[in-house]
PDB file of N, CA and C in Angstrom:
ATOM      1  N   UNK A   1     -11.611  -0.185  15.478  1.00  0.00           N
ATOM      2  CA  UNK A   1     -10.386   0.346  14.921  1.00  0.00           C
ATOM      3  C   UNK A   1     -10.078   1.674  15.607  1.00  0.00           C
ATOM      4  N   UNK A   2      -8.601   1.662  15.923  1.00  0.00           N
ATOM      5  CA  UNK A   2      -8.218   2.971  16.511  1.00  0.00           C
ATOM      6  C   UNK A   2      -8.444   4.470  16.009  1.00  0.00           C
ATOM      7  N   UNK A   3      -8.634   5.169  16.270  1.00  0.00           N
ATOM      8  CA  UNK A   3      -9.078   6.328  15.274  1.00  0.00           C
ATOM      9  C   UNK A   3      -8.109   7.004  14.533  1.00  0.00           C
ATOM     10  N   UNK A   4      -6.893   6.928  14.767  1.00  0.00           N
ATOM     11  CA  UNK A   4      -5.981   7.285  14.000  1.00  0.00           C
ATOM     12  C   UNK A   4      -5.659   6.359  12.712  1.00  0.00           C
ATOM     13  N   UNK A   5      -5.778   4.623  13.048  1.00  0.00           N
ATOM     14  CA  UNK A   5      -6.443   4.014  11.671  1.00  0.00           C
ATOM     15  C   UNK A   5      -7.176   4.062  11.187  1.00  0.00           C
ATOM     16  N   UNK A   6      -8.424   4.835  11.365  1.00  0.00           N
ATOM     17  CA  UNK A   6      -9.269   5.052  10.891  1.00  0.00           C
ATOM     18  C   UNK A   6      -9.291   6.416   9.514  1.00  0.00           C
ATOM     19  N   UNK A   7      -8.295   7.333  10.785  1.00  0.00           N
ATOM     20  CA  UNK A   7      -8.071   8.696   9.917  1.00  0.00           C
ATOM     21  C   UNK A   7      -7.178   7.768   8.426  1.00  0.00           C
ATOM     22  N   UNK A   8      -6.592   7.748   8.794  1.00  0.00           N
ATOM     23  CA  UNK A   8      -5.336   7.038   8.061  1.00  0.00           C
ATOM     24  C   UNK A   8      -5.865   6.152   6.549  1.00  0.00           C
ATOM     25  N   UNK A   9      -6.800   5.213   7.078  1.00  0.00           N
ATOM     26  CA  UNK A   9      -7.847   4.496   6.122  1.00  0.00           C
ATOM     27  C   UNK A   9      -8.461   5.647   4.995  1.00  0.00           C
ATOM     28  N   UNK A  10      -9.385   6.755   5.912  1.00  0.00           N
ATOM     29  CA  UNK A  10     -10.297   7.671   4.898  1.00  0.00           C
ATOM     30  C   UNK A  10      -8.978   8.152   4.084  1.00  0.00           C
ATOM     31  N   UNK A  11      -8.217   8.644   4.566  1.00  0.00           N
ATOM     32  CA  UNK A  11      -6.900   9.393   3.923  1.00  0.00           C
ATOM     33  C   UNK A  11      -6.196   8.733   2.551  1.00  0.00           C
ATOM     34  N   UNK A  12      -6.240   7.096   2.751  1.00  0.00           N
ATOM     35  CA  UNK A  12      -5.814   6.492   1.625  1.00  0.00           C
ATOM     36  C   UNK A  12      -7.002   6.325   0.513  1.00  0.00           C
ATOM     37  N   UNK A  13      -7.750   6.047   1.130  1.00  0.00           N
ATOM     38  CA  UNK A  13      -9.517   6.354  -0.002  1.00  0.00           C
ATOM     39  C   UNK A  13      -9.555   7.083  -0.346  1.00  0.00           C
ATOM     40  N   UNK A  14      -9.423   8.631   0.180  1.00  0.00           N
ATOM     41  CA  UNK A  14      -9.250   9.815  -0.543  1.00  0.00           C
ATOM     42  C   UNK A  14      -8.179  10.032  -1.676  1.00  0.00           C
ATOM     43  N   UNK A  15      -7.235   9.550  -1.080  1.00  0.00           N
ATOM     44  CA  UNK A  15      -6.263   9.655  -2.129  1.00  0.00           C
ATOM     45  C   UNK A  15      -6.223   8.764  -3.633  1.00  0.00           C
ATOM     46  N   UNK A  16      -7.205   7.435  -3.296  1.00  0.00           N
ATOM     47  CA  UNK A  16      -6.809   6.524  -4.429  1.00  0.00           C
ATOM     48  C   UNK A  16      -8.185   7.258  -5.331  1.00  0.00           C
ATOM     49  N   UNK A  17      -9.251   8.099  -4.889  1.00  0.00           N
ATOM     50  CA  UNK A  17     -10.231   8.916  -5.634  1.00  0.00           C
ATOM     51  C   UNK A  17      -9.739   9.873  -6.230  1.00  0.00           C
ATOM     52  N   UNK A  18      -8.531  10.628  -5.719  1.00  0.00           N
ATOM     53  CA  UNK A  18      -7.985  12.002  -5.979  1.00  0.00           C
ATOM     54  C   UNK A  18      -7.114  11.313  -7.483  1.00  0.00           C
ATOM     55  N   UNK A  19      -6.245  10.096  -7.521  1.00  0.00           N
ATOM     56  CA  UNK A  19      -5.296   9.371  -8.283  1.00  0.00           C
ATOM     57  C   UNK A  19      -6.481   9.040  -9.753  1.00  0.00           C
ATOM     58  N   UNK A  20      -7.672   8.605  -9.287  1.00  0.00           N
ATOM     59  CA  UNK A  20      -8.210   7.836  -9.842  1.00  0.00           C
ATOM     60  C   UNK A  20      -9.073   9.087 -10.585  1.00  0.00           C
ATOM     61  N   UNK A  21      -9.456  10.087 -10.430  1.00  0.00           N
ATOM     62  CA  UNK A  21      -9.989  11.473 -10.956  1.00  0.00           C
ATOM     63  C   UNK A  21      -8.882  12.242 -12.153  1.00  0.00           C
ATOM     64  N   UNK A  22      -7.560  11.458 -11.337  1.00  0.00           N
ATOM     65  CA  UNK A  22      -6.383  12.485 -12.432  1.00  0.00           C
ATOM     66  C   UNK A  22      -6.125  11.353 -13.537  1.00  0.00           C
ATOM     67  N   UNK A  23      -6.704  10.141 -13.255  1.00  0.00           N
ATOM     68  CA  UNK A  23      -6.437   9.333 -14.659  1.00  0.00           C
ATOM     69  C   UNK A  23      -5.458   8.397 -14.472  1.00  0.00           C
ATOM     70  N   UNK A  24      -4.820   8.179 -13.312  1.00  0.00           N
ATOM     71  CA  UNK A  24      -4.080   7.073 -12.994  1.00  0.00           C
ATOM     72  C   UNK A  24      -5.033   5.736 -12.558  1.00  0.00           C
ATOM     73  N   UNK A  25      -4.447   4.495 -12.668  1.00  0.00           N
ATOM     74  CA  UNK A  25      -5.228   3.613 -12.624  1.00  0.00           C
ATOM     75  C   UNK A  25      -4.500   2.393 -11.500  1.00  0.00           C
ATOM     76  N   UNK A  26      -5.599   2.141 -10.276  1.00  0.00           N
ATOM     77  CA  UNK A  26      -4.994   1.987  -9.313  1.00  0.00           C
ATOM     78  C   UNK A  26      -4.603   0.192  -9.682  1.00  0.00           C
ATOM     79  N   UNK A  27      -3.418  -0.272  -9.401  1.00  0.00           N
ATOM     80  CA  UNK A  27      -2.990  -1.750  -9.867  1.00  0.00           C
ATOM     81  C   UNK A  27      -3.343  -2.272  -7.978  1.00  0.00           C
ATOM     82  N   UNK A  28      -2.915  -1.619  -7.003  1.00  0.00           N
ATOM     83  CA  UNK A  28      -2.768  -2.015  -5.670  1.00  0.00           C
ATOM     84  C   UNK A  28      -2.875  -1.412  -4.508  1.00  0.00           C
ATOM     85  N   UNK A  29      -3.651  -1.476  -3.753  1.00  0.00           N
ATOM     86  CA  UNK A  29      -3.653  -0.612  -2.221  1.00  0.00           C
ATOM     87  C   UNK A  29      -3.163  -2.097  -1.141  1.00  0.00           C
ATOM     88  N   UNK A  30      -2.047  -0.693  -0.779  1.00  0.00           N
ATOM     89  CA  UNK A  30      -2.115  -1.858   0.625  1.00  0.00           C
ATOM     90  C   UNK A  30      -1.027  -2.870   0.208  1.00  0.00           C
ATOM     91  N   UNK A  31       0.000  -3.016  -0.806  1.00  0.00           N
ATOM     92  CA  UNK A  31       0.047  -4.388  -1.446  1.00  0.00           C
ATOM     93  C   UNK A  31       1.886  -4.520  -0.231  1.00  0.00           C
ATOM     94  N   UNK A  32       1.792  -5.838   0.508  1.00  0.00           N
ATOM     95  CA  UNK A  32       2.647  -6.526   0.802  1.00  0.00           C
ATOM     96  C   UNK A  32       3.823  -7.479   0.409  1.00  0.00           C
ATOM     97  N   UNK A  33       4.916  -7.456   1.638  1.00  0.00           N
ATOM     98  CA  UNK A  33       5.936  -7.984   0.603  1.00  0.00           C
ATOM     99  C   UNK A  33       6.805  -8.272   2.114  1.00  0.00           C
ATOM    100  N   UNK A  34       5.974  -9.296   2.988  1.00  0.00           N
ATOM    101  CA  UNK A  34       6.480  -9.660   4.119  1.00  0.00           C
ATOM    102  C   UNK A  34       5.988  -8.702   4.822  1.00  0.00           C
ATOM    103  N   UNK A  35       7.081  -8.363   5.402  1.00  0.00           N
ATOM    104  CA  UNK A  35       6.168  -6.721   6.984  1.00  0.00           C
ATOM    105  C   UNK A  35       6.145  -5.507   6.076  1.00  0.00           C
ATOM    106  N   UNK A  36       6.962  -5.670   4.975  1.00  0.00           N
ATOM    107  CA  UNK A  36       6.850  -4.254   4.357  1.00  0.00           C
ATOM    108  C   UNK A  36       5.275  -4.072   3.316  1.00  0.00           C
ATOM    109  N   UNK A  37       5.717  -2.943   3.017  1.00  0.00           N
ATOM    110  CA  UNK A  37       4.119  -2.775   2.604  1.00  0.00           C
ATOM    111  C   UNK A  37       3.790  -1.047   1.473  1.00  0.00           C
ATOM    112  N   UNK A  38       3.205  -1.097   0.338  1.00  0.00           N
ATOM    113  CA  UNK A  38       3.410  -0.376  -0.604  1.00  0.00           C
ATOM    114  C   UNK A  38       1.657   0.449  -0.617  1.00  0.00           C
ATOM    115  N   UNK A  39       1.390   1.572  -0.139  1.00  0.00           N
ATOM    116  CA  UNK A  39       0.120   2.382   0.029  1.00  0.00           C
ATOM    117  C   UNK A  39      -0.490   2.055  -1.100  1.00  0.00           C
ATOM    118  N   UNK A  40      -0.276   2.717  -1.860  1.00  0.00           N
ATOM    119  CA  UNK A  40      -0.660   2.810  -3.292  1.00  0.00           C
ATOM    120  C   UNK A  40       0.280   2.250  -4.479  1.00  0.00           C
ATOM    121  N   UNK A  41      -0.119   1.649  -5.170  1.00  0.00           N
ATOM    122  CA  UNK A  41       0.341   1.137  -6.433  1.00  0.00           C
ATOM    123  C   UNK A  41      -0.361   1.760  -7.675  1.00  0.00           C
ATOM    124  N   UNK A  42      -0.297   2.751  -8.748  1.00  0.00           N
ATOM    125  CA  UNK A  42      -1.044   3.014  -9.522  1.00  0.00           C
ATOM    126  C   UNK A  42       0.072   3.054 -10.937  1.00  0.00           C
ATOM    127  N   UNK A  43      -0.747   3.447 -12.273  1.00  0.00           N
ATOM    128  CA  UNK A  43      -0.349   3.195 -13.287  1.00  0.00           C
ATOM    129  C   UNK A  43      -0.795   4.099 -14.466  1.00  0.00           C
ATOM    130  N   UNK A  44       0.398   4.971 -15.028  1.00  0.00           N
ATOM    131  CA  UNK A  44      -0.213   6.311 -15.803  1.00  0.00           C
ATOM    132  C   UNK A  44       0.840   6.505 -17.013  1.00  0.00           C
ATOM    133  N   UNK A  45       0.089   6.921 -17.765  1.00  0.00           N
ATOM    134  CA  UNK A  45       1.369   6.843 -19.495  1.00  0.00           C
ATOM    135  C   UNK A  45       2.433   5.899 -19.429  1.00  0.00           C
ATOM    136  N   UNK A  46       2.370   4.698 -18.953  1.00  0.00           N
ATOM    137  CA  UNK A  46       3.272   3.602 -19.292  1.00  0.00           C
ATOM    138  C   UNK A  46       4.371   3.277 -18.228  1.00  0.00           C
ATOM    139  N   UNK A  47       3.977   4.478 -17.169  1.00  0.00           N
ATOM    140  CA  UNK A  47       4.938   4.783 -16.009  1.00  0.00           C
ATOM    141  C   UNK A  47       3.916   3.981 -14.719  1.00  0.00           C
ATOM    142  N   UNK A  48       5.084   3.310 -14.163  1.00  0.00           N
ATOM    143  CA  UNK A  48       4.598   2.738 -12.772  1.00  0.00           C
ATOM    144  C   UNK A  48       5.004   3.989 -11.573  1.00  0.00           C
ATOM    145  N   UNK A  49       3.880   3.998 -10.875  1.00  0.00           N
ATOM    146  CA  UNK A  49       3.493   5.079  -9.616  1.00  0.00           C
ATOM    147  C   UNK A  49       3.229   4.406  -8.331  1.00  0.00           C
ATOM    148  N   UNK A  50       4.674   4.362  -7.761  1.00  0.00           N
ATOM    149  CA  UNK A  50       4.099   4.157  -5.529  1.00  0.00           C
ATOM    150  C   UNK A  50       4.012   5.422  -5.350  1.00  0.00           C
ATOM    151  N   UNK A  51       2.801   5.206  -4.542  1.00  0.00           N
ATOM    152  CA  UNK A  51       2.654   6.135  -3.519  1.00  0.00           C
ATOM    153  C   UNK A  51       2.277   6.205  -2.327  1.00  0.00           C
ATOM    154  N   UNK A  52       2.910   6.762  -1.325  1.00  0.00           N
ATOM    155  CA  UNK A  52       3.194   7.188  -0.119  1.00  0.00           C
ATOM    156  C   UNK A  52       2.156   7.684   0.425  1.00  0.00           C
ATOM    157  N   UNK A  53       1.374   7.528   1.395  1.00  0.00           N
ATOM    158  CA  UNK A  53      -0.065   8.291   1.797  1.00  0.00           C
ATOM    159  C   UNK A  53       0.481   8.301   3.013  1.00  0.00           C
ATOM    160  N   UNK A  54       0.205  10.076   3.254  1.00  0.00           N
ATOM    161  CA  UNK A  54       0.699  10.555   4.764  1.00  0.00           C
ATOM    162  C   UNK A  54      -0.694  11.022   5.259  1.00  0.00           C
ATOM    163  N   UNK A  55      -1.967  10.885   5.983  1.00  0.00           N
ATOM    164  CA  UNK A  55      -2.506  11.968   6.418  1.00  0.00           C
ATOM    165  C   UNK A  55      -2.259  12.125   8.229  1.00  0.00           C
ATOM    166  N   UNK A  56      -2.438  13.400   8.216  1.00  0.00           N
ATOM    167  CA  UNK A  56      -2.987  14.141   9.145  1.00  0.00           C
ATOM    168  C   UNK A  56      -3.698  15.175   9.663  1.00  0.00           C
ATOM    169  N   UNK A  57      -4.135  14.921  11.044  1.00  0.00           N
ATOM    170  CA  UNK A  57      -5.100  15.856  11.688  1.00  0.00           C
ATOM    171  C   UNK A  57      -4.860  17.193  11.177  1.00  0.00           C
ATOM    172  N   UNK A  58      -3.941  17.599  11.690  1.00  0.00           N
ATOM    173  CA  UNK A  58      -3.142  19.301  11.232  1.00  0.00           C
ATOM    174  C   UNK A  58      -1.565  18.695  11.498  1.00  0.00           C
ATOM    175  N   UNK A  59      -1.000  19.981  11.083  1.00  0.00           N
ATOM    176  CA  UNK A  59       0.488  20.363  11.325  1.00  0.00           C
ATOM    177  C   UNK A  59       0.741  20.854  12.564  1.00  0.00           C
ATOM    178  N   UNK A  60       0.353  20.555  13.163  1.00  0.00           N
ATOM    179  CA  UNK A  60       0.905  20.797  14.827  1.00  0.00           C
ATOM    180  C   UNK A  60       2.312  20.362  14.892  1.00  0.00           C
ATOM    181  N   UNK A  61       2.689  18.794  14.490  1.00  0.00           N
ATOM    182  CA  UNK A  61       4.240  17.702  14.574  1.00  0.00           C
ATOM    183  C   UNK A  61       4.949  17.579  13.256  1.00  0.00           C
ATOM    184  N   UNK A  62       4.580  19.220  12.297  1.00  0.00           N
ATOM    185  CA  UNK A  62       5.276  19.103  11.082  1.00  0.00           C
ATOM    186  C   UNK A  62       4.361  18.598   9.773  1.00  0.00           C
ATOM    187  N   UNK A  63       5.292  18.530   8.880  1.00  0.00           N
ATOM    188  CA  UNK A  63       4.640  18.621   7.581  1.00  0.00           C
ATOM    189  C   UNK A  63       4.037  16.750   7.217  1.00  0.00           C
ATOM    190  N   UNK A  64       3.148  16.306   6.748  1.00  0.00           N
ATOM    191  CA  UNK A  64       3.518  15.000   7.045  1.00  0.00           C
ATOM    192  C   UNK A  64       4.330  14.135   6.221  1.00  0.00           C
ATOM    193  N   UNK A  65       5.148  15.150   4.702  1.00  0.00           N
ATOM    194  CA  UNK A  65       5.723  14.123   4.257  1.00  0.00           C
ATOM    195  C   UNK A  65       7.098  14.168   4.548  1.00  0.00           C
ATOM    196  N   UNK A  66       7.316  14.805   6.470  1.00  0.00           N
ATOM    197  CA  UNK A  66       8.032  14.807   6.684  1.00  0.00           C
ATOM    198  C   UNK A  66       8.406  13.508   7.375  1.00  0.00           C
ATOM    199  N   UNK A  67       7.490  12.579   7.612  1.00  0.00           N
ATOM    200  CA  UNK A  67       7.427  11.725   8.172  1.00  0.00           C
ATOM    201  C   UNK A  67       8.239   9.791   7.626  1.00  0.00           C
ATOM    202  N   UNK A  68       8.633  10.761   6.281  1.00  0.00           N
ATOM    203  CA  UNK A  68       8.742   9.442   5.235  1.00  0.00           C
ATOM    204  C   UNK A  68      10.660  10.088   5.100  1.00  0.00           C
ATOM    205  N   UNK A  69      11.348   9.068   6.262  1.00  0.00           N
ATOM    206  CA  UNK A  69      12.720   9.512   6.167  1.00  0.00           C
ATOM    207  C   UNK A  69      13.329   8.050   5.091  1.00  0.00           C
ATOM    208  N   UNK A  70      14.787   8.368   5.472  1.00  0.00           N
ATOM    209  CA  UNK A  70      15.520   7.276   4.778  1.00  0.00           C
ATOM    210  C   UNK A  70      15.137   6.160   5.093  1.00  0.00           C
ATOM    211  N   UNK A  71      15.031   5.616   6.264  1.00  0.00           N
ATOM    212  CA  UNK A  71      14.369   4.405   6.392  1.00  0.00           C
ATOM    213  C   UNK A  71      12.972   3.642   5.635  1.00  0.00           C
ATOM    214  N   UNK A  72      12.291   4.329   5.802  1.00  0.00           N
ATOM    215  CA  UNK A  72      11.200   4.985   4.792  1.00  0.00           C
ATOM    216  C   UNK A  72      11.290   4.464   3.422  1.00  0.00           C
ATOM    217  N   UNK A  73      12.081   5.148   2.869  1.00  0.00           N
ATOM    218  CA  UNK A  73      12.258   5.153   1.742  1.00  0.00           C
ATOM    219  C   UNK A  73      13.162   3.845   1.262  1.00  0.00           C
ATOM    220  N   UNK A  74      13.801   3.409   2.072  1.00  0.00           N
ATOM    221  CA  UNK A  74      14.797   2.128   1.177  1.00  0.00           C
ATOM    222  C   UNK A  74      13.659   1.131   1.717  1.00  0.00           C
ATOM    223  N   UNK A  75      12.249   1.505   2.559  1.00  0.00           N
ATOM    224  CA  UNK A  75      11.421   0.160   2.764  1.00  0.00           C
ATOM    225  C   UNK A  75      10.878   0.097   1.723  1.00  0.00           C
ATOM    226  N   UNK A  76      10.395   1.179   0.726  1.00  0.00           N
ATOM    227  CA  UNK A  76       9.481   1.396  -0.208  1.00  0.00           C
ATOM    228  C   UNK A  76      10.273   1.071  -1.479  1.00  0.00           C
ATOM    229  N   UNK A  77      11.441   1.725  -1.379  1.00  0.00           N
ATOM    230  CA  UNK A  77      12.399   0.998  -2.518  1.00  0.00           C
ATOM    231  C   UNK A  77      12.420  -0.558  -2.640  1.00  0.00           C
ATOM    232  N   UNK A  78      12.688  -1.152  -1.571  1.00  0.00           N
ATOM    233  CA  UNK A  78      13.082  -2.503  -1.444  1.00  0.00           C
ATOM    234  C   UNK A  78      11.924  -3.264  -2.059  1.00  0.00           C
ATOM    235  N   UNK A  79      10.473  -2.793  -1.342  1.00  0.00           N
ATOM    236  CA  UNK A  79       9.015  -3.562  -1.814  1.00  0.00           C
ATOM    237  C   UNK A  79       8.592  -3.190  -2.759  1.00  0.00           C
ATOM    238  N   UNK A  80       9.590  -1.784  -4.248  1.00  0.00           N
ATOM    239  CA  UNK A  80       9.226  -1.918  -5.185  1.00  0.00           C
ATOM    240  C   UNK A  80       9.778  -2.813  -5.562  1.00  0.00           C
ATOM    241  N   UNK A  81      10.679  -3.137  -5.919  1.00  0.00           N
ATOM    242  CA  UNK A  81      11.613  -3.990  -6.362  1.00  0.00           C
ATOM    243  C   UNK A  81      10.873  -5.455  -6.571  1.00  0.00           C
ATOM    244  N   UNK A  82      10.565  -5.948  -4.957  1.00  0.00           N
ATOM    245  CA  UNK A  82       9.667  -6.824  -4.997  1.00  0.00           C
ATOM    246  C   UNK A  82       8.746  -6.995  -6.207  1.00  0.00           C
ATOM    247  N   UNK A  83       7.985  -5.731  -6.345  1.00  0.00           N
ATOM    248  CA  UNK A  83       6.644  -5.830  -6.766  1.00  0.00           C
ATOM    249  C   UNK A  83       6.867  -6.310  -8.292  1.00  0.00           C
ATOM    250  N   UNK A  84       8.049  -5.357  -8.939  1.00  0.00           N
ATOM    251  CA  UNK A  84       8.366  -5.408 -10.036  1.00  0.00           C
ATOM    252  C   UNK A  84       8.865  -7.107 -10.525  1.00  0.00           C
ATOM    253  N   UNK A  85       9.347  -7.377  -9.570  1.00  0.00           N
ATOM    254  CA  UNK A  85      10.134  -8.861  -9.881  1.00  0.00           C
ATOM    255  C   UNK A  85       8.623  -9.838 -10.236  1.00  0.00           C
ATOM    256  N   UNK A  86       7.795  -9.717  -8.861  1.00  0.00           N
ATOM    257  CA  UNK A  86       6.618 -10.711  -8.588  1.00  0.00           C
ATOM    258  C   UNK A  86       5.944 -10.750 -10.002  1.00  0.00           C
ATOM    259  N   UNK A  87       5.591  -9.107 -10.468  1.00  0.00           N
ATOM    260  CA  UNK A  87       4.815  -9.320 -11.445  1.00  0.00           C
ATOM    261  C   UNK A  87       5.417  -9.347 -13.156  1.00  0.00           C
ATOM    262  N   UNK A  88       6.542  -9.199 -12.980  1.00  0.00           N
ATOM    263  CA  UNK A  88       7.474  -9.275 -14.415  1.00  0.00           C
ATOM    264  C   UNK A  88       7.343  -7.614 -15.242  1.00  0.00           C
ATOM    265  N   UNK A  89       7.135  -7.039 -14.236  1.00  0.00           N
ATOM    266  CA  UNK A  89       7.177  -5.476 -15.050  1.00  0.00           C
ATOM    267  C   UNK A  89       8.388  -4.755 -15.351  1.00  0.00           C
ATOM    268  N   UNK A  90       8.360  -4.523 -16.692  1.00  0.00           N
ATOM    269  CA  UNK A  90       9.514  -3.420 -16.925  1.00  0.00           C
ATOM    270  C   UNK A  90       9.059  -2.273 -17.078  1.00  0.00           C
ATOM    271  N   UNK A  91       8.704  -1.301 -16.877  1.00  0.00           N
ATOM    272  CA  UNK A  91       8.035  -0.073 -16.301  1.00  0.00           C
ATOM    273  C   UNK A  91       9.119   1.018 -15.647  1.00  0.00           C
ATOM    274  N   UNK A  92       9.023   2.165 -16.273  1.00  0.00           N
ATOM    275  CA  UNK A  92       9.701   3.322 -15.141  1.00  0.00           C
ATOM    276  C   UNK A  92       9.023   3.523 -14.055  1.00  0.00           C
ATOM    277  N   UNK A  93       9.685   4.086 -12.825  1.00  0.00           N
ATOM    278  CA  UNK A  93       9.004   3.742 -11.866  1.00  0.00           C
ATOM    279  C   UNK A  93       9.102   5.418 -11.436  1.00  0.00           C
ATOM    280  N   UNK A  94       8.314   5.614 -10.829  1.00  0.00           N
ATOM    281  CA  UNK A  94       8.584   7.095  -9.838  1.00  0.00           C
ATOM    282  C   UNK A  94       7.488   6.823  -8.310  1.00  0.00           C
ATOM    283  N   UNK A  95       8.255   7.609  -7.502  1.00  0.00           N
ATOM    284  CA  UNK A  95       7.973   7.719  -6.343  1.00  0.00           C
ATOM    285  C   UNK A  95       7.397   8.857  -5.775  1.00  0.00           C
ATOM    286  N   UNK A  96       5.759   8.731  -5.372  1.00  0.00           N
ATOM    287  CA  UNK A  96       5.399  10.104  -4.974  1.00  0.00           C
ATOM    288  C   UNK A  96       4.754  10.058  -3.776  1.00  0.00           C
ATOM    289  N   UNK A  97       4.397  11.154  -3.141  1.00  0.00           N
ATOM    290  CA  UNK A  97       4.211  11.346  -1.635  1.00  0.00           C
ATOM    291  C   UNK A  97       2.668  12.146  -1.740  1.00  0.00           C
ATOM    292  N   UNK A  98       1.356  11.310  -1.475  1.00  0.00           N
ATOM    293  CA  UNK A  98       0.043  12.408  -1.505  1.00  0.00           C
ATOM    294  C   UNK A  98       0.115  12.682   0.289  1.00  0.00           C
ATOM    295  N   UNK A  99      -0.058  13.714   0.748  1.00  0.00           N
ATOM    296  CA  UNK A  99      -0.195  13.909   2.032  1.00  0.00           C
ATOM    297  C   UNK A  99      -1.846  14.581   2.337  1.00  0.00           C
ATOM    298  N   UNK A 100      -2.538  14.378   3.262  1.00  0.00           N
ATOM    299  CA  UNK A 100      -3.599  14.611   3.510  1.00  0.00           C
ATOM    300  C   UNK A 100      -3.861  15.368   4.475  1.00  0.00           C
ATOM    301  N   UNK A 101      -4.722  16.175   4.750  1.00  0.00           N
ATOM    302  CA  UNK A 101      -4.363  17.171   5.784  1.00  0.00           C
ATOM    303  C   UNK A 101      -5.963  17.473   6.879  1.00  0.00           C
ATOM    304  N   UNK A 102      -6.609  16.918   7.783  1.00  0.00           N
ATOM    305  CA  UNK A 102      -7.827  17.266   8.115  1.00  0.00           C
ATOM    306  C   UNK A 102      -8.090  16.011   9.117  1.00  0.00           C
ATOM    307  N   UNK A 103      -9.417  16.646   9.482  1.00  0.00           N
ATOM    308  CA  UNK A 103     -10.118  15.325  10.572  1.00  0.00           C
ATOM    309  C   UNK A 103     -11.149  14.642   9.407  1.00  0.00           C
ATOM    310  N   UNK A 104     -11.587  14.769   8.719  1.00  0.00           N
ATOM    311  CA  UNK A 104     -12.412  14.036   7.692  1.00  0.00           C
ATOM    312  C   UNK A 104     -12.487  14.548   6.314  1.00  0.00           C
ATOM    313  N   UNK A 105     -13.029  13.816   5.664  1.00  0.00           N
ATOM    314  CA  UNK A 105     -12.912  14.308   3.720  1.00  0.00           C
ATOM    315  C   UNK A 105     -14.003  15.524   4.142  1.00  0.00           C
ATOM    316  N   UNK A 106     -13.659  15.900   3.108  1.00  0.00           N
ATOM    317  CA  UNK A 106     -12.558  15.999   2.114  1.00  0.00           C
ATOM    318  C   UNK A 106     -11.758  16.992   2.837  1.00  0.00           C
ATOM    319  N   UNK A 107     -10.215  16.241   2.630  1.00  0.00           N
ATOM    320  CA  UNK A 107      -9.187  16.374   2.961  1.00  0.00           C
ATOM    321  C   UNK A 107      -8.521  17.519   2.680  1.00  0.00           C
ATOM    322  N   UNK A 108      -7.211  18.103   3.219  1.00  0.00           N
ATOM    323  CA  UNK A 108      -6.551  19.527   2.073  1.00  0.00           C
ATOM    324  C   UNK A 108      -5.591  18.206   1.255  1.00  0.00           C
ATOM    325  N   UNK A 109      -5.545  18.130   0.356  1.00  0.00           N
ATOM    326  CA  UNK A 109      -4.674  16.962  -0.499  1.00  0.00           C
ATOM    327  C   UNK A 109      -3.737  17.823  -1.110  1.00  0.00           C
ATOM    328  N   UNK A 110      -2.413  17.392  -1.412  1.00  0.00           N
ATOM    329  CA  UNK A 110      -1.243  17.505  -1.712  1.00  0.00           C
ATOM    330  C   UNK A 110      -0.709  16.159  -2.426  1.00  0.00           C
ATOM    331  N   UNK A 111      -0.125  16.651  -3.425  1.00  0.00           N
ATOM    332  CA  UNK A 111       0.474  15.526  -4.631  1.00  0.00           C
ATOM    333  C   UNK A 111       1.802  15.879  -4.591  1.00  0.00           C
ATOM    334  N   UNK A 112       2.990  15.362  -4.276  1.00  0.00           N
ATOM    335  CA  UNK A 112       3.959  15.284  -4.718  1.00  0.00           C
ATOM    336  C   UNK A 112       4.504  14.597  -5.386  1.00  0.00           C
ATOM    337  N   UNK A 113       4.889  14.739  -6.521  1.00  0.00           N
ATOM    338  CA  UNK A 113       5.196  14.077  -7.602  1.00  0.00           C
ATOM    339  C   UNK A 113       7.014  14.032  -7.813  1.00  0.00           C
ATOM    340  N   UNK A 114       7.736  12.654  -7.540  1.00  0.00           N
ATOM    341  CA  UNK A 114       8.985  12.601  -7.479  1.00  0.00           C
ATOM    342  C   UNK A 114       9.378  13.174  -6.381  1.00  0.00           C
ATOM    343  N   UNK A 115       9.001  12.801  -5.420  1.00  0.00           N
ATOM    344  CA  UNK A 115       9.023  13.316  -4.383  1.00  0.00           C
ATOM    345  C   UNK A 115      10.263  12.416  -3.597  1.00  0.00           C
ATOM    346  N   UNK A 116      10.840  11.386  -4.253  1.00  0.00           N
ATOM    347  CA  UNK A 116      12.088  10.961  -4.256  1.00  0.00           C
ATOM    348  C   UNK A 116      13.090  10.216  -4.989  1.00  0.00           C
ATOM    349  N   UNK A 117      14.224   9.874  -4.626  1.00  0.00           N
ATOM    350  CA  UNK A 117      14.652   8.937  -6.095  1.00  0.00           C
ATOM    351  C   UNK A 117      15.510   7.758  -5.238  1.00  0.00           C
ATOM    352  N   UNK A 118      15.348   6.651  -5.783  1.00  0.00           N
ATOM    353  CA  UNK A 118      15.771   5.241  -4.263  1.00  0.00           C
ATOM    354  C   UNK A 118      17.476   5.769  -4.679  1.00  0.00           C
ATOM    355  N   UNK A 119      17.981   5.141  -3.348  1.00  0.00           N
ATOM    356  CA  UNK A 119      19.206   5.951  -2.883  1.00  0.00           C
ATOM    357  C   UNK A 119      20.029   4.916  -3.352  1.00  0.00           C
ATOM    358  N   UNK A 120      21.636   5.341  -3.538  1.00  0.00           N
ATOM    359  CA  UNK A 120      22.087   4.642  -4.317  1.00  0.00           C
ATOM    360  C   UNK A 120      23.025   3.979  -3.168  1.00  0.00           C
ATOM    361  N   UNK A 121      23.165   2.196  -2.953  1.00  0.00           N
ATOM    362  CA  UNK A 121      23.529   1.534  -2.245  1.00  0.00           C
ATOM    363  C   UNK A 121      25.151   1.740  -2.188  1.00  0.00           C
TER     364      UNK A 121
END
């Protein structure tokens, strides 16, 4: 595996430990919906939680949840939607961005919480 999938891998492990320490409860990593694809799926006070896992080395090329533009975001919108249909959930949903920051754990971790809202068509 390339080492930047690799970084990328520890980065989402870290994060579903960091999720899973604050009491959210992970439903999905990784979960698909054709080419698109949802990091984290977790589940906290009755509220459904995607989340977005950015890591990187350092900030040399910016912040990394700068990396999650509009495109981005109507992919993650679209494969909630999915998710919600597949599994029959009526659930509020929010959208958050953990970004990771280092060459190995433990990571500098960052939680953004509502870190967007799906755009209106």
């Amino acid at each position: 595996m390339a080492g930047h999938n690799e970084l990328g891998k520890n980065g989402e492990n870290q994060a579903a430990a960091y999720l899973e320490a604050q009491g959210y409860v992970i439903r999905h990593r990784n979960w698909r919906s054709g080419k698109k694809e949802l990091d984290l799926v977790a589940e906290k006070d009755g509220e459904l939680v995607v989340v977005e896992v950015k890591t990187r080395q350092n900030l040399n090329y910016g912040l990394p949840q700068e990396a999650v533009g509009e495109r981005k975001i109507r992919r993650i919108v679209d494969s909630t939607d999915a998710y919600l249909r597949k599994f029959g959930l009526d659930l509020p949903v929010r959208f958050d961005i953990i970004t990771l920051t280092g060459n190995e754990a433990p990571f500098h971790i960052e939680h953004i919480r509502d870190a967007f809202l799906p755009p209106v068509w």
